[in-house]
Protein backbone atom coordinates (compact mmCIF):
# COMPACT_ATOMS: atom_id res chain seq x y z
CA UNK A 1 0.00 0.00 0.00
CA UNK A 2 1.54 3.86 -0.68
CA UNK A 3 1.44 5.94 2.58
CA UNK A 4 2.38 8.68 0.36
CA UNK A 5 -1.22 10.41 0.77
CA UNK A 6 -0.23 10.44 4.79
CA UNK A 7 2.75 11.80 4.17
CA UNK A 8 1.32 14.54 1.74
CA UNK A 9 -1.49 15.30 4.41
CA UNK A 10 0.70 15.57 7.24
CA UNK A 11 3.24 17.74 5.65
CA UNK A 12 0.35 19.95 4.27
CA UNK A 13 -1.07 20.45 7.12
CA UNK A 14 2.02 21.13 8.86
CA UNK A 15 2.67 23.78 6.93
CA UNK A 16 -0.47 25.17 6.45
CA UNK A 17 -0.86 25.20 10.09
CA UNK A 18 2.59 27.33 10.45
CA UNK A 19 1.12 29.74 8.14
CA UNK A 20 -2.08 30.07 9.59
CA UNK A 21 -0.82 30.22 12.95
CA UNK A 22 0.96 33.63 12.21
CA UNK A 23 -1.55 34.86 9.86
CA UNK A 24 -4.61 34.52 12.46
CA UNK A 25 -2.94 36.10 14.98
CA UNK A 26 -1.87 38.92 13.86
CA UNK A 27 -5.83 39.45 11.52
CA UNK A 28 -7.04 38.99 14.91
CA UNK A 29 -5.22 41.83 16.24
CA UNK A 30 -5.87 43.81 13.38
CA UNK A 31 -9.68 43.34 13.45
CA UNK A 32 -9.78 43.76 17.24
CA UNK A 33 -8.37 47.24 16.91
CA UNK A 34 -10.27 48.36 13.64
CA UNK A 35 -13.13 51.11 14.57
CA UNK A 36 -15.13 51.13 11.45
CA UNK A 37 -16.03 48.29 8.43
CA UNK A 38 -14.93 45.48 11.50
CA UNK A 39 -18.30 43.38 10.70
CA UNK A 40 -17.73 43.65 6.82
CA UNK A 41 -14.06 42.67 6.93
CA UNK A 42 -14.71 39.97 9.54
CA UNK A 43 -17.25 38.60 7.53
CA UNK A 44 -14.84 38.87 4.59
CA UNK A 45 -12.28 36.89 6.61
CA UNK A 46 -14.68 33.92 7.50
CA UNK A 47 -16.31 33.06 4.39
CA UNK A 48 -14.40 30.60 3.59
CA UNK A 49 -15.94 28.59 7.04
CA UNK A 50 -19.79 29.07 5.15
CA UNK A 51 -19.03 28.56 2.06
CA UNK A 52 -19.05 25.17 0.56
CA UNK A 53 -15.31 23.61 -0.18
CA UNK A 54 -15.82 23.39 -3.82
CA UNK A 55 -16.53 27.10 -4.03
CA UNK A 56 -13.44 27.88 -2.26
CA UNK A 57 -11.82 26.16 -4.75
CA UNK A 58 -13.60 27.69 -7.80
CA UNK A 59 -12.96 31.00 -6.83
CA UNK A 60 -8.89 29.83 -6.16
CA UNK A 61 -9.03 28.09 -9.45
CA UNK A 62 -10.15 31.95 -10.92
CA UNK A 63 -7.30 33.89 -8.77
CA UNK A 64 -4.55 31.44 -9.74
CA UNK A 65 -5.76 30.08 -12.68
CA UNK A 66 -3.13 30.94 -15.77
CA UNK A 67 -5.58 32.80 -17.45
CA UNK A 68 -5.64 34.63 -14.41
CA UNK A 69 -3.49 38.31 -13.20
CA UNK A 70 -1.54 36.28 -10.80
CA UNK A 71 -1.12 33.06 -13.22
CA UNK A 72 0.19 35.36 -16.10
CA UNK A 73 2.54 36.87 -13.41
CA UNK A 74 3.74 33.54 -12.33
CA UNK A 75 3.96 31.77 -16.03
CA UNK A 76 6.90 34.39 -16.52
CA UNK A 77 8.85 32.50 -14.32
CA UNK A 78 8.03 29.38 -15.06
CA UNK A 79 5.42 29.06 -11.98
CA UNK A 80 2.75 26.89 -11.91
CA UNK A 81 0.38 26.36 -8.68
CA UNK A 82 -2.18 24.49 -10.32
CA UNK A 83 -2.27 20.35 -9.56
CA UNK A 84 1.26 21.13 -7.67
CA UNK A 85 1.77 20.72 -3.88
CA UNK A 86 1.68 24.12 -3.41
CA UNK A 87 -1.71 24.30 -4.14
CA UNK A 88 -2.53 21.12 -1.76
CA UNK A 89 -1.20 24.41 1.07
CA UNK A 90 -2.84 27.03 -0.34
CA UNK A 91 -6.55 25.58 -0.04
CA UNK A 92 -5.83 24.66 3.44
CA UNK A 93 -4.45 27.47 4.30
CA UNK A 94 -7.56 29.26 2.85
CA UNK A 95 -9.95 26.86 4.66
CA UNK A 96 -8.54 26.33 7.91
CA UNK A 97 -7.19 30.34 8.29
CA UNK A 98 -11.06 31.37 9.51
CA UNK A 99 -11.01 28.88 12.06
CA UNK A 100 -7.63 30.47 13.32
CA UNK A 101 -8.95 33.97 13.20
CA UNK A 102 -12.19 33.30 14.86
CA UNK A 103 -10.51 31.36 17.53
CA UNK A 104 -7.66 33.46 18.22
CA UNK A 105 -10.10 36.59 18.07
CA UNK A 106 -12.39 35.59 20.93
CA UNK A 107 -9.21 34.93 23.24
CA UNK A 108 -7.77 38.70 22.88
CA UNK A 109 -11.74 40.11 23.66
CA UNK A 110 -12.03 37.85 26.23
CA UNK A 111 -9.03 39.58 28.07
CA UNK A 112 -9.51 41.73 30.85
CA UNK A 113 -9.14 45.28 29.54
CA UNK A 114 -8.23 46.84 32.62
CA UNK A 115 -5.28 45.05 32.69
CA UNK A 116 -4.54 46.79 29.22
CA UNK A 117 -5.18 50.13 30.52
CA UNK A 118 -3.53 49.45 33.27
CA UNK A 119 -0.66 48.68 31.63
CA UNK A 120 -0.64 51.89 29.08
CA UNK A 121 -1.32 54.04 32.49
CA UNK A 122 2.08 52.59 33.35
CA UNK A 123 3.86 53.71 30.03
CA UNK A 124 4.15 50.24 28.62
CA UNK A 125 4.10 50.38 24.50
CA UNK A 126 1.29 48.69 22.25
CA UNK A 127 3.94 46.39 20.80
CA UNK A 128 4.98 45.40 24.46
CA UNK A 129 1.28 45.09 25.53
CA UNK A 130 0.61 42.73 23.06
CA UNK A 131 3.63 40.29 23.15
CA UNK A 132 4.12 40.81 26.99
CA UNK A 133 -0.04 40.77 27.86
CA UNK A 134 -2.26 40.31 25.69
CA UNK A 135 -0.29 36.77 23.75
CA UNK A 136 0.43 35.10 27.29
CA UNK A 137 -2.79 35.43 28.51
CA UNK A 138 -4.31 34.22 25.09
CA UNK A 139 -2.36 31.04 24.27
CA UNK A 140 -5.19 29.01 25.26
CA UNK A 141 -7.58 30.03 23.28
CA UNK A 142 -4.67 30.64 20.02
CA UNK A 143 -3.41 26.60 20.64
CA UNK A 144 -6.84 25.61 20.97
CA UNK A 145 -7.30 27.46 17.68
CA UNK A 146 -3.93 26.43 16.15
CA UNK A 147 -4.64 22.46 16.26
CA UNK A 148 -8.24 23.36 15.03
CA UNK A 149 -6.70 24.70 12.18
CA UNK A 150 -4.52 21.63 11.81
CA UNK A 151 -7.10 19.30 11.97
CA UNK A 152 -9.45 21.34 9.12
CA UNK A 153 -6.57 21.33 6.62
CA UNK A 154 -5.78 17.63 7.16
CA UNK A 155 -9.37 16.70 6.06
CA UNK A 156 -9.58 19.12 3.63
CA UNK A 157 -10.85 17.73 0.43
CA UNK A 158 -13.42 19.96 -2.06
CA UNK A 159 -11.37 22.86 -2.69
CA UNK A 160 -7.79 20.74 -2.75
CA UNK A 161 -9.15 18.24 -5.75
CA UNK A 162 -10.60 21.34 -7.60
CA UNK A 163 -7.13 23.32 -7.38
CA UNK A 164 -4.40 21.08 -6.47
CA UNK A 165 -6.01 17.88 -8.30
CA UNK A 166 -5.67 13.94 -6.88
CA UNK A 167 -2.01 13.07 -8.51
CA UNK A 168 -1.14 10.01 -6.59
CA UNK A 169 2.41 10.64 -4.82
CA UNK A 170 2.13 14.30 -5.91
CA UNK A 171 -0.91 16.13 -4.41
CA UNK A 172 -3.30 13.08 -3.31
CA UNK A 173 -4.59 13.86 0.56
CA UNK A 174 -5.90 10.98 2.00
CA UNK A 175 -9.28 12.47 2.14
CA UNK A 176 -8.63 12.74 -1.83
CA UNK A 177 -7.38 8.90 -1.70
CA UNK A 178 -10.64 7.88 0.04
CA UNK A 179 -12.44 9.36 -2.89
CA UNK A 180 -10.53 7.28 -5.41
CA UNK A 181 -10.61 4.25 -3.74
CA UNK A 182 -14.76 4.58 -3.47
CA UNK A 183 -14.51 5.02 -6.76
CA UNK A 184 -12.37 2.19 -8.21
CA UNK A 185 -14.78 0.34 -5.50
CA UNK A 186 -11.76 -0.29 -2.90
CA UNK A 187 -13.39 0.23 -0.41
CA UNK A 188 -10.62 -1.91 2.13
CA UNK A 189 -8.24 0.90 1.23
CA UNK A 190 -10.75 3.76 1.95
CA UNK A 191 -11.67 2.44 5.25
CA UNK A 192 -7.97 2.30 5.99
CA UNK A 193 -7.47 5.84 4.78
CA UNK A 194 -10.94 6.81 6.68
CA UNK A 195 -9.34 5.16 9.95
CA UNK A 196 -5.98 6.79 10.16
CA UNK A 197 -7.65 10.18 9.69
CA UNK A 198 -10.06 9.61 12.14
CA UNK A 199 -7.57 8.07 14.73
CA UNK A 200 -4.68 11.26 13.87
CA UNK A 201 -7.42 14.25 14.42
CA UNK A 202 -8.69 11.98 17.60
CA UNK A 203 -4.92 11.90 18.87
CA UNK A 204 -4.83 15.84 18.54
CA UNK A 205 -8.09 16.44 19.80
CA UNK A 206 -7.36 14.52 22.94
CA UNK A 207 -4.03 16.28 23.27
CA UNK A 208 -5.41 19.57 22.97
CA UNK A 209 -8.32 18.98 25.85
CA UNK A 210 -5.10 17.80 28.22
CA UNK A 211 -3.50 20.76 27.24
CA UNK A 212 -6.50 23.13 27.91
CA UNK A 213 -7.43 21.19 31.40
CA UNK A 214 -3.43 21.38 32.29
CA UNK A 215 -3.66 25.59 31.48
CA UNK A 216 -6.51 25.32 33.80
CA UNK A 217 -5.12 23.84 36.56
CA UNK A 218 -2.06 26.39 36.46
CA UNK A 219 -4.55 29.75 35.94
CA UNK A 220 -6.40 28.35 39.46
CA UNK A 221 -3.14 28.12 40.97
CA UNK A 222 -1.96 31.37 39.91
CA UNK A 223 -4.92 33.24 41.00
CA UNK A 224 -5.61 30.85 44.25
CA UNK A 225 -1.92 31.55 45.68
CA UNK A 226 -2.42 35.54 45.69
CA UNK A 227 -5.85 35.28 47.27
CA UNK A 228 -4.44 32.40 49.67
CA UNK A 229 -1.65 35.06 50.72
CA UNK A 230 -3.62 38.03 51.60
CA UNK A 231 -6.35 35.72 53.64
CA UNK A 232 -3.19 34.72 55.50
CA UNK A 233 -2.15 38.44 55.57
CA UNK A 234 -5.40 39.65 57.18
CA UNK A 235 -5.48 36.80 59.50
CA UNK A 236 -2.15 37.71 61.16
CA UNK A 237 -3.40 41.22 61.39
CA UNK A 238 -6.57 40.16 63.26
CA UNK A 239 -4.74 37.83 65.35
């Protein structure tokens, strides 16, 4: 059997997931801080979660097609993204990058925003807030957002076949190796391909709730040892 779709998925995903890591995070500071058009561009940003896969992919197949601005641009060098592995990253990137965003989002507005002001009151840059503040006390939600991300681009499927195609050791996913073996009616070798990506986003989820519970655990402490230390405080004094 060729394990080359794993390896294809994985190292998609892996990438994909580096890119939308640093992407979301820093569209999710933008947005946070935007005054005006922040529900058009947000809704902008997450269309790619509502829309269906093979639109996605339609609309990539347009933008980076070589009839295309970009395609003509990239033909001059010799540059073709379409049914290459670059392409394979590019649609996950594009589907799994909302997920990010949204995630990543809702952990910087869930911060406490006296702590911000608090910290500008005390002469403390934006640059510093945000890397000294407003990231540490986010990293919950921007893992919990990160391996999301991971796990959408490794089952990614409509938009990758439409854009990157299903060339077997080149850009064929497993989720695009399921859908040829249904179709040569294999279906031994898409229940194994069905079963490893069901047991791989498992693994993550799993790790990521340990993670999150672990975070928990050391946010109680933090907070539990300060209170625990002035009730000792105000003891002594009454005693």
């Amino acid at each position: 059997m060729d394990f080359s779709p794993l390896y294809i998925s994985l190292k998609t995903a892996g990438l994909a997931t580096i890119i939308t890591f640093i992407l979301g995070i820093y569209a999710a500071r933008f947005i946070c801080k935007l005054k005006k058009y922040q529900g058009f561009i947000d809704g902008i940003i997450t269309l790619p979660l509502v829309l269906p896969p093979t639109v996605v992919g339609f609309f990539l197949l347009l933008f980076l097609g070589k009839n295309s601005f970009i395609g003509q641009f990239l033909a001059v060098f010799d540059i073709n993204i379409i049914f290459s592995w670059p392409a394979t990253v590019i649609t996950a990137v594009v589907v799994s990058f909302p997920l990010m965003y949204r995630t990543t989002r809702g952990a910087f507005e869930q911060i406490d925003k006296d702590l911000i002001f608090a910290a500008r009151t005390l002469g403390m840059s934006e640059e510093k807030i945000f890397w000294k503040i407003i990231l540490p006390l986010a990293k919950s939600g921007i893992l919990a957002g990160a391996i999301l991300s991971f796990a959408r681009a490794l089952g990614e499927f409509g938009a990758t076949i439409m854009l990157a195609g299903n060339i077997p050791g080149k850009t064929q996913t497993m989720s695009t190796a399921i859908y040829s073996a249904v179709q040569a009616n294999d279906q031994e070798t898409a229940f194994v391909w069905a079963g490893i990506i069901i047991v791989v986003s498992l693994m993550v989820m799993v790790l990521m709730n340990y993670w999150l519970k672990q975070q928990q655990k050391i946010n109680s402490f933090r907070i539990a040892v300060p209170k625990l230390l002035i009730f000792l405080f105000l003891l002594e004094q009454k005693l």
